[in-house]
N, C-alpha and C. Protein backbone atom coordinates (compact mmCIF):
# COMPACT_ATOMS: atom_id res chain seq x y z
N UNK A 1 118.04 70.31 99.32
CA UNK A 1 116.91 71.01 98.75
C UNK A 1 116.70 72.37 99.42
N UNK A 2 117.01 72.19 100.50
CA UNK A 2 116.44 73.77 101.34
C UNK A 2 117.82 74.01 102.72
N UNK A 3 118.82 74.23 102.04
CA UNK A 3 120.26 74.37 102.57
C UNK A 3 120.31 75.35 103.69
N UNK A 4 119.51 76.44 102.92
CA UNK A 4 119.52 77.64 103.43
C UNK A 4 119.03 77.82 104.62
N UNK A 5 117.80 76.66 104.63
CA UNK A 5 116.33 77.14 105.83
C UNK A 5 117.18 76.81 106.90
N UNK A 6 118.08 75.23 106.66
CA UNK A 6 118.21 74.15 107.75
C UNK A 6 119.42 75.23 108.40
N UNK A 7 120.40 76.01 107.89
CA UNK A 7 121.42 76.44 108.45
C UNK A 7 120.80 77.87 109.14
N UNK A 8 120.18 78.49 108.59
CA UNK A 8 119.45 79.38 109.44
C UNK A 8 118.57 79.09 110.32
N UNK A 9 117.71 77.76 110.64
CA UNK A 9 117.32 77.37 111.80
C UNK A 9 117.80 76.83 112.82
N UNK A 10 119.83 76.42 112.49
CA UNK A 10 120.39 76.38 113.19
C UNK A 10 121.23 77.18 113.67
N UNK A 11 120.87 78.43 113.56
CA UNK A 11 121.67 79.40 113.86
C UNK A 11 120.99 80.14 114.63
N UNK A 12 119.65 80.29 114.27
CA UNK A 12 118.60 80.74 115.04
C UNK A 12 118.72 79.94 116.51
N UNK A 13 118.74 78.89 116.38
CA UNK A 13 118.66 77.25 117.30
C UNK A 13 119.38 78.21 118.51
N UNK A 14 121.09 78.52 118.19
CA UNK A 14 122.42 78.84 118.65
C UNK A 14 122.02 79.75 119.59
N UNK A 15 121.64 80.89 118.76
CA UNK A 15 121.02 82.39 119.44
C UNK A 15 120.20 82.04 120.12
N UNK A 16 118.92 81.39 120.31
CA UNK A 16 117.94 80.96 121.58
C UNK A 16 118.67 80.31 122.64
N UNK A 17 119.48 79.62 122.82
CA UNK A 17 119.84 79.04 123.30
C UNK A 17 121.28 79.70 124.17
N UNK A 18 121.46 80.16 123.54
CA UNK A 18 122.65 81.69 124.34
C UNK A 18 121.99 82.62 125.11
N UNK A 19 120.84 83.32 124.67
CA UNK A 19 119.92 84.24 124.85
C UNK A 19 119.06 83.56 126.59
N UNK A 20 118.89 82.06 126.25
CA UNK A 20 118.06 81.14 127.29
C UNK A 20 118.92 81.74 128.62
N UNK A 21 120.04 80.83 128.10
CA UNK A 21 120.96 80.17 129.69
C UNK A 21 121.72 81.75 129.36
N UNK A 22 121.56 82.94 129.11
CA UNK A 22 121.77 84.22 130.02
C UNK A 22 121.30 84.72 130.79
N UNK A 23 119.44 84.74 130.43
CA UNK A 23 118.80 85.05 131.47
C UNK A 23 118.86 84.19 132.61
N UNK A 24 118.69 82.74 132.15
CA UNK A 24 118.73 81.95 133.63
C UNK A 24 119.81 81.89 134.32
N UNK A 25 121.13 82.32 133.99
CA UNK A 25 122.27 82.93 135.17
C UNK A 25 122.41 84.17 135.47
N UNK A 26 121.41 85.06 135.17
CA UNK A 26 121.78 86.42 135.06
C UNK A 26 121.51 86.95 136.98
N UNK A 27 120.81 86.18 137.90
CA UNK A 27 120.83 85.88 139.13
C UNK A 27 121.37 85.26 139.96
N UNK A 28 122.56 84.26 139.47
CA UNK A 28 123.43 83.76 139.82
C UNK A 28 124.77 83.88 140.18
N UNK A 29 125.18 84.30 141.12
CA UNK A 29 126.54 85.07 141.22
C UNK A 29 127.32 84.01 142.21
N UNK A 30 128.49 83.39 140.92
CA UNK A 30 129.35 82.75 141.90
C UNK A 30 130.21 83.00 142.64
N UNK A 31 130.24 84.16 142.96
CA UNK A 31 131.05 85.15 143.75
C UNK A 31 130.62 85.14 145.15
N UNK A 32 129.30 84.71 145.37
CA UNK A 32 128.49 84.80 146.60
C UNK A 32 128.02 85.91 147.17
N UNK A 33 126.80 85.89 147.97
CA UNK A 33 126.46 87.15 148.34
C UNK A 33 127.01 88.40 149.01
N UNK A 34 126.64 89.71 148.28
CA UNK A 34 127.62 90.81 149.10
C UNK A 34 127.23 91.33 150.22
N UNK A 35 127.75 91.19 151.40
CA UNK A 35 127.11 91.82 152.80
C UNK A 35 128.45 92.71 153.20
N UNK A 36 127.43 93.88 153.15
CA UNK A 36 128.57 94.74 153.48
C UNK A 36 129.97 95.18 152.49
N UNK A 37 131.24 95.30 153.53
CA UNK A 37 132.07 95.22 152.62
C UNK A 37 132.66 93.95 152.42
N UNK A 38 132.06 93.14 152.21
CA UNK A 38 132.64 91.80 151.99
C UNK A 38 131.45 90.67 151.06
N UNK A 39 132.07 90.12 150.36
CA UNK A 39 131.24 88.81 149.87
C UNK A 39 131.53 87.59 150.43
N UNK A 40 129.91 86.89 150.67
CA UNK A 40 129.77 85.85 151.56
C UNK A 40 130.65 84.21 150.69
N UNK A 41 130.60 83.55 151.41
CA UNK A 41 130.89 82.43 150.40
C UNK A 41 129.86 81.70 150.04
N UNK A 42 129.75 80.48 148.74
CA UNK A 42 128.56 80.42 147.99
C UNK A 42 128.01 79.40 149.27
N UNK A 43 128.38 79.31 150.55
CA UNK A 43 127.26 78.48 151.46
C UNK A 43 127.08 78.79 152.25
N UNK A 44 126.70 80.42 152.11
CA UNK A 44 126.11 81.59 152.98
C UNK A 44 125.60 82.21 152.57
N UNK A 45 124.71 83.12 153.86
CA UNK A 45 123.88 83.83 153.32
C UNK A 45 124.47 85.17 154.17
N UNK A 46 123.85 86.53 153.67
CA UNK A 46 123.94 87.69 154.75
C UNK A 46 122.94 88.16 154.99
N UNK A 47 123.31 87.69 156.87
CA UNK A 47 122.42 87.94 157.58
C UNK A 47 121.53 89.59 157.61
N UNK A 48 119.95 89.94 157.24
CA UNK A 48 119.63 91.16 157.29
C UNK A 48 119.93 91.92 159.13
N UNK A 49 120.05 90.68 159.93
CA UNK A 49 119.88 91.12 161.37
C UNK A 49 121.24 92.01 161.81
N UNK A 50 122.22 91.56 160.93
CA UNK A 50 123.55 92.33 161.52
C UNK A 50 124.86 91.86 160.15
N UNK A 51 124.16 92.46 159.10
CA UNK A 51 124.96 92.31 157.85
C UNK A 51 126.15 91.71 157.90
N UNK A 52 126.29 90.04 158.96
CA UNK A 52 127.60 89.16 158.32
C UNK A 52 126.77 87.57 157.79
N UNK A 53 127.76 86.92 157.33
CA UNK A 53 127.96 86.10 156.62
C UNK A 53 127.34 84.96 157.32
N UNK A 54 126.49 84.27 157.34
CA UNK A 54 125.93 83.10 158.21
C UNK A 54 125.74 81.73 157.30
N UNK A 55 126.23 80.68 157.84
CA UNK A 55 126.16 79.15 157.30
C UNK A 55 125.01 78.87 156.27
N UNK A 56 124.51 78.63 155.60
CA UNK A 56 123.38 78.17 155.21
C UNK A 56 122.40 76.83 155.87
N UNK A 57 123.65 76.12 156.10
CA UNK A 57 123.37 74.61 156.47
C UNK A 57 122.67 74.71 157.87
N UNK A 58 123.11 75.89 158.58
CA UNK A 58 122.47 76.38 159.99
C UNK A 58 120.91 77.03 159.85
N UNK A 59 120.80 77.64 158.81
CA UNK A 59 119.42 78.42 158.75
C UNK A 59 118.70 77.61 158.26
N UNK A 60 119.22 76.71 157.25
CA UNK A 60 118.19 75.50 156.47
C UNK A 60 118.17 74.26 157.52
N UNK A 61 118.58 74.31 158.74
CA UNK A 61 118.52 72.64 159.45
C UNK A 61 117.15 73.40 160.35
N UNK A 62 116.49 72.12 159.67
CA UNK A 62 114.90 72.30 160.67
C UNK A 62 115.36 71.58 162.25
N UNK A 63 116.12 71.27 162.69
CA UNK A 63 116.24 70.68 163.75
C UNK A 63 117.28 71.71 164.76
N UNK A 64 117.41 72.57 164.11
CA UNK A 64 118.60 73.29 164.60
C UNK A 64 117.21 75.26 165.57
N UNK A 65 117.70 75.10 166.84
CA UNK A 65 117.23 76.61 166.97
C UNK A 65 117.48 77.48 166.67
N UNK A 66 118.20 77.85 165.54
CA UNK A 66 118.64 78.77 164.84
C UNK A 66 118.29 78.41 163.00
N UNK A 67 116.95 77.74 163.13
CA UNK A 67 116.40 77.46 161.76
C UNK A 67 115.55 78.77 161.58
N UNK A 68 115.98 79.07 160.30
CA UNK A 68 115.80 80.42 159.51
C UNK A 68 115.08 80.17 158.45
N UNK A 69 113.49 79.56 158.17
CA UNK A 69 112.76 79.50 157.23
C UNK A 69 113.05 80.24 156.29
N UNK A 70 112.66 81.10 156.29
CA UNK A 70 112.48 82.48 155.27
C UNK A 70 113.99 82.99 155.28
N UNK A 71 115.05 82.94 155.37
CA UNK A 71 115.91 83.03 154.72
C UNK A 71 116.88 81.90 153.71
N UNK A 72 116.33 80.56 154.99
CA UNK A 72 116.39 79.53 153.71
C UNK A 72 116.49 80.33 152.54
N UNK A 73 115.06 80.15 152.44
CA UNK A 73 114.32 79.77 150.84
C UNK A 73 114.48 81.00 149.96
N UNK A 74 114.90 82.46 150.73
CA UNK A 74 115.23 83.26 149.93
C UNK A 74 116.54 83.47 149.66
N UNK A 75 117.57 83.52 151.04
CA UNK A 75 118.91 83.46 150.21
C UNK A 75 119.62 82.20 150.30
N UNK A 76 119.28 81.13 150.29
CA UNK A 76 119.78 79.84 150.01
C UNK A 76 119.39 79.06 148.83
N UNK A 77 119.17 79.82 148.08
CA UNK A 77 118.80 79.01 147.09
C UNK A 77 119.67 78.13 145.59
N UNK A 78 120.87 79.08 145.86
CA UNK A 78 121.74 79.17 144.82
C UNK A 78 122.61 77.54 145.07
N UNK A 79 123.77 77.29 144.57
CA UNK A 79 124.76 76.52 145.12
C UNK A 79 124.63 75.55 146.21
N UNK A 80 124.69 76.57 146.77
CA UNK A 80 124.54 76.62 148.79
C UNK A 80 123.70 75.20 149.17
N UNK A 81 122.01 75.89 148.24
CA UNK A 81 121.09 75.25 148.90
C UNK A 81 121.16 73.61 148.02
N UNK A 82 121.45 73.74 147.40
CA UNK A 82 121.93 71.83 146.46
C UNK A 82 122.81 71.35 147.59
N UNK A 83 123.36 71.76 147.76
CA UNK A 83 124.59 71.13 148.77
C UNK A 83 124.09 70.95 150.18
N UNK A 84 123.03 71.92 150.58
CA UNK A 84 122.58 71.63 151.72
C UNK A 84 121.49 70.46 151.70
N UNK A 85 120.61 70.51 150.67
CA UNK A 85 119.98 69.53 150.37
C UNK A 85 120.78 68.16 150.03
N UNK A 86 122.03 68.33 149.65
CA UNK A 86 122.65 66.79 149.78
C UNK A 86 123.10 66.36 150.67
N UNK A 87 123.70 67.46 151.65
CA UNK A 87 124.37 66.88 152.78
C UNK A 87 122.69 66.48 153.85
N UNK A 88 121.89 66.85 153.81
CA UNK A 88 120.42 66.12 154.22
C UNK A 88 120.03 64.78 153.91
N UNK A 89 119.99 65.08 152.20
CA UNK A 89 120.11 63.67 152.40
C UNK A 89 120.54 62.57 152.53
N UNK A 90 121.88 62.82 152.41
CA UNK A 90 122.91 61.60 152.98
C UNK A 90 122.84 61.29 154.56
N UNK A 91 122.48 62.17 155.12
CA UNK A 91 122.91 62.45 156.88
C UNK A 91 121.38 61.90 157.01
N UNK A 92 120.37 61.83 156.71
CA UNK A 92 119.01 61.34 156.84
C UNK A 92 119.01 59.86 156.39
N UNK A 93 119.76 59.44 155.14
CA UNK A 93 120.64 57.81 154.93
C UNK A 93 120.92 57.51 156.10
N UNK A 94 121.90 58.42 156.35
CA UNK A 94 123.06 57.88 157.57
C UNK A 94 122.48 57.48 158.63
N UNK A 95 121.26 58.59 159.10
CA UNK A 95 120.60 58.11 160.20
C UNK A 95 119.15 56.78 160.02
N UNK A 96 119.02 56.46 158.43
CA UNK A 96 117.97 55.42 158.57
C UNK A 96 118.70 54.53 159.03
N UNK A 97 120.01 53.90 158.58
CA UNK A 97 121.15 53.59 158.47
C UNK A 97 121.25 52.72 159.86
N UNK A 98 121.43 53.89 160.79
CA UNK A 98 121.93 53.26 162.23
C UNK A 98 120.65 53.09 162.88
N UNK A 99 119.72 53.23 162.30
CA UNK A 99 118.06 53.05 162.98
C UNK A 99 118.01 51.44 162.66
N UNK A 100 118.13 51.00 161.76
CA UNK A 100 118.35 49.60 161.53
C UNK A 100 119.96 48.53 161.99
N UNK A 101 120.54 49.17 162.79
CA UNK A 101 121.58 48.36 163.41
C UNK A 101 121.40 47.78 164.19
């Protein structure tokens, strides 16, 4: 009955949906961050203190003296920071883990 509407609202559908997930990677660079003349790898960050390449897993460990709040959360957020958040929580398993042995 209405051929026309349904294929143009799925086409429309197509285009929103291309248009979406561009903007939401358009900050995402799997290339990793550029410090300097070099790009970091995606589970680093560059450091503002002396423009090289620093761990993520080091700035995001609250237990570590070299925990870097505020760079966490600003340049760890990508890749990096999923992975750092998993290797947490497995290693936080690991340690309920042997708390009960």
């Amino acid at each position: 009955m209405f051929p026309d509407v349904t294929v143009d609202s799925m086409r429309l559908l197509v285009i929103a949906a291309i248009v979406l997930a561009d903007f939401s990677l358009a900050d995402l660079d799997l290339r990793g961050a550029k410090c300097g003349e070099k790009r970091c790898n995606v589970s680093e960050y560059c450091s503002s203190f002396d423009t090289h390449c620093r761990p993520c897993a080091v700035a995001c460990d609250m237990k570590s003296h070299n925990y870097q709040p505020e760079e966490c959360v600003k340049d760890c957020q990508g890749e990096s920071s999923i992975q750092h958040r998993y290797d947490r929580f497995f290693n936080g398993l690991k340690g309920i883990k042997d708390d009960y042995q």
